[in-house]
N, C-alpha and C. Protein backbone atom coordinates (compact mmCIF):
# COMPACT_ATOMS: atom_id res chain seq x y z
N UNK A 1 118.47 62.32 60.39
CA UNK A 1 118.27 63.37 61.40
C UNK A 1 118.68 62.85 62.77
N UNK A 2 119.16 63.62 63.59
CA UNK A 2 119.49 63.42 64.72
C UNK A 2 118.42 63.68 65.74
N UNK A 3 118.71 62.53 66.23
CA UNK A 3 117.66 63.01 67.89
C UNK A 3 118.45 63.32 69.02
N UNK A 4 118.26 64.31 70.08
CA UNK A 4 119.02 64.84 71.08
C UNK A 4 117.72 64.49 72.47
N UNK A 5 118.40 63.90 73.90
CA UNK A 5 117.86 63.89 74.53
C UNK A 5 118.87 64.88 75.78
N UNK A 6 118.19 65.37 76.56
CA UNK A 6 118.26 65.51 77.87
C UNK A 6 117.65 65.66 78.99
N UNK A 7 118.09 65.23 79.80
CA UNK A 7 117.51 65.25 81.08
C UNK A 7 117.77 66.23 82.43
N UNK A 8 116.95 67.00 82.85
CA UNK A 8 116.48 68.07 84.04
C UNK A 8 115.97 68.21 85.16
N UNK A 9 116.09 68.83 86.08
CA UNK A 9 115.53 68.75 87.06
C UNK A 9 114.53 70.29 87.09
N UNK A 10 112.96 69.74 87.59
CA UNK A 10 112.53 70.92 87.43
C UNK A 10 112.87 71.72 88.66
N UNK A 11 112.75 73.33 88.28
CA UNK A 11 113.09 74.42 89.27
C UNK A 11 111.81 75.20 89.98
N UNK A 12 110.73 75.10 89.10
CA UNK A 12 109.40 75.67 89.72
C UNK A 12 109.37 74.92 91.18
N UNK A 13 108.77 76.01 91.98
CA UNK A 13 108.68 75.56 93.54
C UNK A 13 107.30 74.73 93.84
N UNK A 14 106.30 75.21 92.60
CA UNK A 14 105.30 74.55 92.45
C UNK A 14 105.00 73.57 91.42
N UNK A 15 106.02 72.69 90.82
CA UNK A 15 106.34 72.02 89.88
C UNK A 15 105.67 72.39 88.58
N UNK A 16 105.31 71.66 87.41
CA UNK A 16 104.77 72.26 86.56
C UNK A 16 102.96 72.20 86.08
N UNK A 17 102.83 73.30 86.31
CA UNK A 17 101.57 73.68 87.28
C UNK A 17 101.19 74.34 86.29
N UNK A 18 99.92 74.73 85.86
CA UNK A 18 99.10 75.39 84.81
C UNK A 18 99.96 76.99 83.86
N UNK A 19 100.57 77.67 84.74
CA UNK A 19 101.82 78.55 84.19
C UNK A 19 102.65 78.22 83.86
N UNK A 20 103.88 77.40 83.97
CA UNK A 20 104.63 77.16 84.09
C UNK A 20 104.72 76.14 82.76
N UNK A 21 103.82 75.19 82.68
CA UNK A 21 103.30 74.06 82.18
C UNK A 21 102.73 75.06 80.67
N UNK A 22 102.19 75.78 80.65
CA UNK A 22 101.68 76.81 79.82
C UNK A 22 102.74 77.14 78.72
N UNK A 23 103.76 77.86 79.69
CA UNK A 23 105.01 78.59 78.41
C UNK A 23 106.12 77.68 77.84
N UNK A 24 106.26 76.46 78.89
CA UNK A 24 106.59 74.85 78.11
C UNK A 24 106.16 75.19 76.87
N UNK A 25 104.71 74.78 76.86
CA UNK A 25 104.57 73.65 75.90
C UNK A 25 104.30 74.78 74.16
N UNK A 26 104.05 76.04 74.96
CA UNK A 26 104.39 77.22 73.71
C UNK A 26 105.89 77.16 72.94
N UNK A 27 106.34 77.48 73.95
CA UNK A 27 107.61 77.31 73.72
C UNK A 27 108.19 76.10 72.67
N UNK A 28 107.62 74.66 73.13
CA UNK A 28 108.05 73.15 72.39
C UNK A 28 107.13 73.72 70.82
N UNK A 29 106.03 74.18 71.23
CA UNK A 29 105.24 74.32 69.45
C UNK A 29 105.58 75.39 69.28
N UNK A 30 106.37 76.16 69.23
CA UNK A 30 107.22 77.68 68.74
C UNK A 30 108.26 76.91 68.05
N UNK A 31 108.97 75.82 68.19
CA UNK A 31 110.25 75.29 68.16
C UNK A 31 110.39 74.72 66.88
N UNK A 32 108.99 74.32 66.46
CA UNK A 32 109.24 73.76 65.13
C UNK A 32 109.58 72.48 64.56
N UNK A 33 110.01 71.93 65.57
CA UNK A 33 110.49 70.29 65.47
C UNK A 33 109.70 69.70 66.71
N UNK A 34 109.92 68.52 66.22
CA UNK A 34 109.21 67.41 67.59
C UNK A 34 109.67 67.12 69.08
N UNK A 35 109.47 67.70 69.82
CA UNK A 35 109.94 67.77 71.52
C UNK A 35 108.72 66.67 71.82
N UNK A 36 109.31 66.01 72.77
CA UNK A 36 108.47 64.99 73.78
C UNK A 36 109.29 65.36 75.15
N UNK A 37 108.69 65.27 75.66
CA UNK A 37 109.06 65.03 77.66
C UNK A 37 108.07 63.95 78.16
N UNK A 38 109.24 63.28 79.21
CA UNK A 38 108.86 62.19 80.21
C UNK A 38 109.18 62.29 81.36
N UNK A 39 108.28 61.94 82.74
CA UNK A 39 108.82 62.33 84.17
C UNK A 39 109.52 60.78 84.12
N UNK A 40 110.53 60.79 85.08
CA UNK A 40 110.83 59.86 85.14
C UNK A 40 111.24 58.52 84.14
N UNK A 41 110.90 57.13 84.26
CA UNK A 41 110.87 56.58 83.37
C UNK A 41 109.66 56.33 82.50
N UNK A 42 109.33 57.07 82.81
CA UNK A 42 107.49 57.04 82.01
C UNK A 42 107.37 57.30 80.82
N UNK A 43 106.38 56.95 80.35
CA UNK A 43 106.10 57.91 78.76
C UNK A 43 105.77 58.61 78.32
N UNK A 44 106.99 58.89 77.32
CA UNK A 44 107.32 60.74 76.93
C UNK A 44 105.22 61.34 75.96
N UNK A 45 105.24 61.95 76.27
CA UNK A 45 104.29 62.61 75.45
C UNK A 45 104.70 63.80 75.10
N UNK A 46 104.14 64.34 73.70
CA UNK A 46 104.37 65.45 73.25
C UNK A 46 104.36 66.81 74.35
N UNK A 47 105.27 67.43 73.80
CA UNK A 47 106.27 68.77 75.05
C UNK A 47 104.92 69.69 74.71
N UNK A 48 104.32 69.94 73.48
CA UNK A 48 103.49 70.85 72.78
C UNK A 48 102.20 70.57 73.22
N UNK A 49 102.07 69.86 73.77
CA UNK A 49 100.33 69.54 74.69
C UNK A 49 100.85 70.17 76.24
N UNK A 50 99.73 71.19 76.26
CA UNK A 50 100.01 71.74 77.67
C UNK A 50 99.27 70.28 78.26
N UNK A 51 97.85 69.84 77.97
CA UNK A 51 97.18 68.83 78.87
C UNK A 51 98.16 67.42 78.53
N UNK A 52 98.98 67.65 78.07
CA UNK A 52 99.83 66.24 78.45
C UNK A 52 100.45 66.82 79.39
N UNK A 53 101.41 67.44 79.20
CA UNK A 53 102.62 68.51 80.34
C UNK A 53 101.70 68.26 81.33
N UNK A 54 100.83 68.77 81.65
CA UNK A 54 100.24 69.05 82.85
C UNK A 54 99.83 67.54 83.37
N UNK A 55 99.10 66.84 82.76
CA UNK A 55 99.06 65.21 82.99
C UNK A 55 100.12 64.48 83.47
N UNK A 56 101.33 65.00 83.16
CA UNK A 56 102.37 64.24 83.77
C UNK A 56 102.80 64.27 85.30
N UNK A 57 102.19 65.39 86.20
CA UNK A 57 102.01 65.40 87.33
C UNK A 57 103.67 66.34 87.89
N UNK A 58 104.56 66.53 87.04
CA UNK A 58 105.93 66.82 87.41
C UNK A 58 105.83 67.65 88.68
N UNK A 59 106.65 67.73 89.62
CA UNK A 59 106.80 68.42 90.78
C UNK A 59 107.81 68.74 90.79
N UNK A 60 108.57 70.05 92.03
CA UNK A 60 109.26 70.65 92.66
C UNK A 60 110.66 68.98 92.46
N UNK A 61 111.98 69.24 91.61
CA UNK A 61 112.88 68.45 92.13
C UNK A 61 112.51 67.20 91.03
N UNK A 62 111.60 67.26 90.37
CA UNK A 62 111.36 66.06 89.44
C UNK A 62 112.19 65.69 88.96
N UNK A 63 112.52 64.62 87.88
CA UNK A 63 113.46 64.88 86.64
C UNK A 63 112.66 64.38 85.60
N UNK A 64 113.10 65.17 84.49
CA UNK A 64 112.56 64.57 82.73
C UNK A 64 113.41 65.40 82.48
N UNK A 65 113.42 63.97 81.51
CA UNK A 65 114.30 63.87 80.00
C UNK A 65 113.19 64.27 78.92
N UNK A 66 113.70 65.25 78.16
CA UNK A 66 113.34 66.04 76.70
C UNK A 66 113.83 65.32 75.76
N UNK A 67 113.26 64.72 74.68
CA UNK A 67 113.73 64.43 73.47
C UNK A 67 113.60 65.14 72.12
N UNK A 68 114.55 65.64 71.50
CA UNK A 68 113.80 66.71 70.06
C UNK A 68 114.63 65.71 68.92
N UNK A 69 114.16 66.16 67.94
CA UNK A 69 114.30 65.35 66.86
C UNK A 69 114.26 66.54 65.36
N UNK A 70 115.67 66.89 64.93
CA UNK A 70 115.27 67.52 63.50
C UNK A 70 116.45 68.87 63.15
N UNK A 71 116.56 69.53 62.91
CA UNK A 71 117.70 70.78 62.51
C UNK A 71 117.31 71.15 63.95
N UNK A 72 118.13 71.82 64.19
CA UNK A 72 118.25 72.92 65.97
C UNK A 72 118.05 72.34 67.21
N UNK A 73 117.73 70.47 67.11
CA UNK A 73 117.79 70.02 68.42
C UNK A 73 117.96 70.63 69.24
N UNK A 74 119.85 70.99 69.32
CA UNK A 74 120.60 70.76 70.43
C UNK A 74 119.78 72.34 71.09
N UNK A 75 119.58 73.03 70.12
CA UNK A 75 119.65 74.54 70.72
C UNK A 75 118.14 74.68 71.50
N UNK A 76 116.82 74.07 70.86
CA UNK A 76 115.97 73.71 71.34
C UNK A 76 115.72 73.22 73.14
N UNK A 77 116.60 72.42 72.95
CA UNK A 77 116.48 71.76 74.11
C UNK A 77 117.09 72.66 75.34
N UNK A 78 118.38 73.30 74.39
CA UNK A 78 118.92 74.53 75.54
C UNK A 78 117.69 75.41 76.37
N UNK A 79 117.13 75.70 75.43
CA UNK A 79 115.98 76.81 75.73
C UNK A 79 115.17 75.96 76.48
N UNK A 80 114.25 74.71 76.09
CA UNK A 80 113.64 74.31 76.62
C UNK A 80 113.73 73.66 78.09
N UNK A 81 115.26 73.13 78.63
CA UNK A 81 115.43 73.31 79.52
C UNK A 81 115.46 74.69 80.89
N UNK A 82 116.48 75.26 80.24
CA UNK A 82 116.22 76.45 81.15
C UNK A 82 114.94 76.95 81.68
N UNK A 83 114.14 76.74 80.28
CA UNK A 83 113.00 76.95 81.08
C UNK A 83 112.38 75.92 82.04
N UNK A 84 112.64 74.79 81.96
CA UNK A 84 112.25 73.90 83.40
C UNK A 84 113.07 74.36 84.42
N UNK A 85 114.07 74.47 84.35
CA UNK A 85 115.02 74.84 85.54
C UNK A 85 115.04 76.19 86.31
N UNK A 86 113.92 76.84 85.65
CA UNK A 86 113.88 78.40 86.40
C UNK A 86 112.48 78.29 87.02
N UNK A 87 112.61 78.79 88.38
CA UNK A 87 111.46 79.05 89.34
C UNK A 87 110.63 80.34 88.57
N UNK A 88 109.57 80.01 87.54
CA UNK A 88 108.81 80.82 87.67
C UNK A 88 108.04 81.46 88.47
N UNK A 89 107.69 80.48 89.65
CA UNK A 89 106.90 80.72 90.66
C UNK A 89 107.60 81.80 92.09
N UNK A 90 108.76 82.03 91.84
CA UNK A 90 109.43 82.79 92.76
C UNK A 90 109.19 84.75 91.60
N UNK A 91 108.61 84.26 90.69
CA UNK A 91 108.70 86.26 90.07
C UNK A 91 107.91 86.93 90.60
């Protein structure tokens, strides 16, 4: 199996913050395969724990790298980015 990483910059104005941080980590356990995210060079914890997501402190301009692992990586990660990269906080 292949593992796919990429790396993002978040777009929320309020980084990833209890909403935001919320439809993440639905989204990573909707997905079906194993997503991790890491701020920085730190360590990745599961994408599917909102209280990790949210533990990681990410802000406005951050970057993390997503790692998925399994059939649909690449497409996974499509989705799962965009959604870091869109200002929820501006709807």
């Amino acid at each position: 199996m292949s593992t796919v990483s990429r790396t993002v910059r978040i777009g929320s104005s309020h980084g990833l913050h209890a909403r935001p941080a919320k439809l993440f980590a639905q989204a990573a356990k909707d997905a079906g395969i194993p997503v991790t995210i890491a701020k920085g060079d730190g360590k990745p914890v599961n994408a599917a724990s909102i209280l990790g997501v949210i533990a990681l402190g990410v802000e406005t301009g951050d970057e993390v790298t997503l790692t998925a692992e399994g059939d649909g990586a690449e497409g996974v990660l499509d989705a799962l980015a965009e959604l870091l990269t869109t200002d929820h906080d501006a709807e």
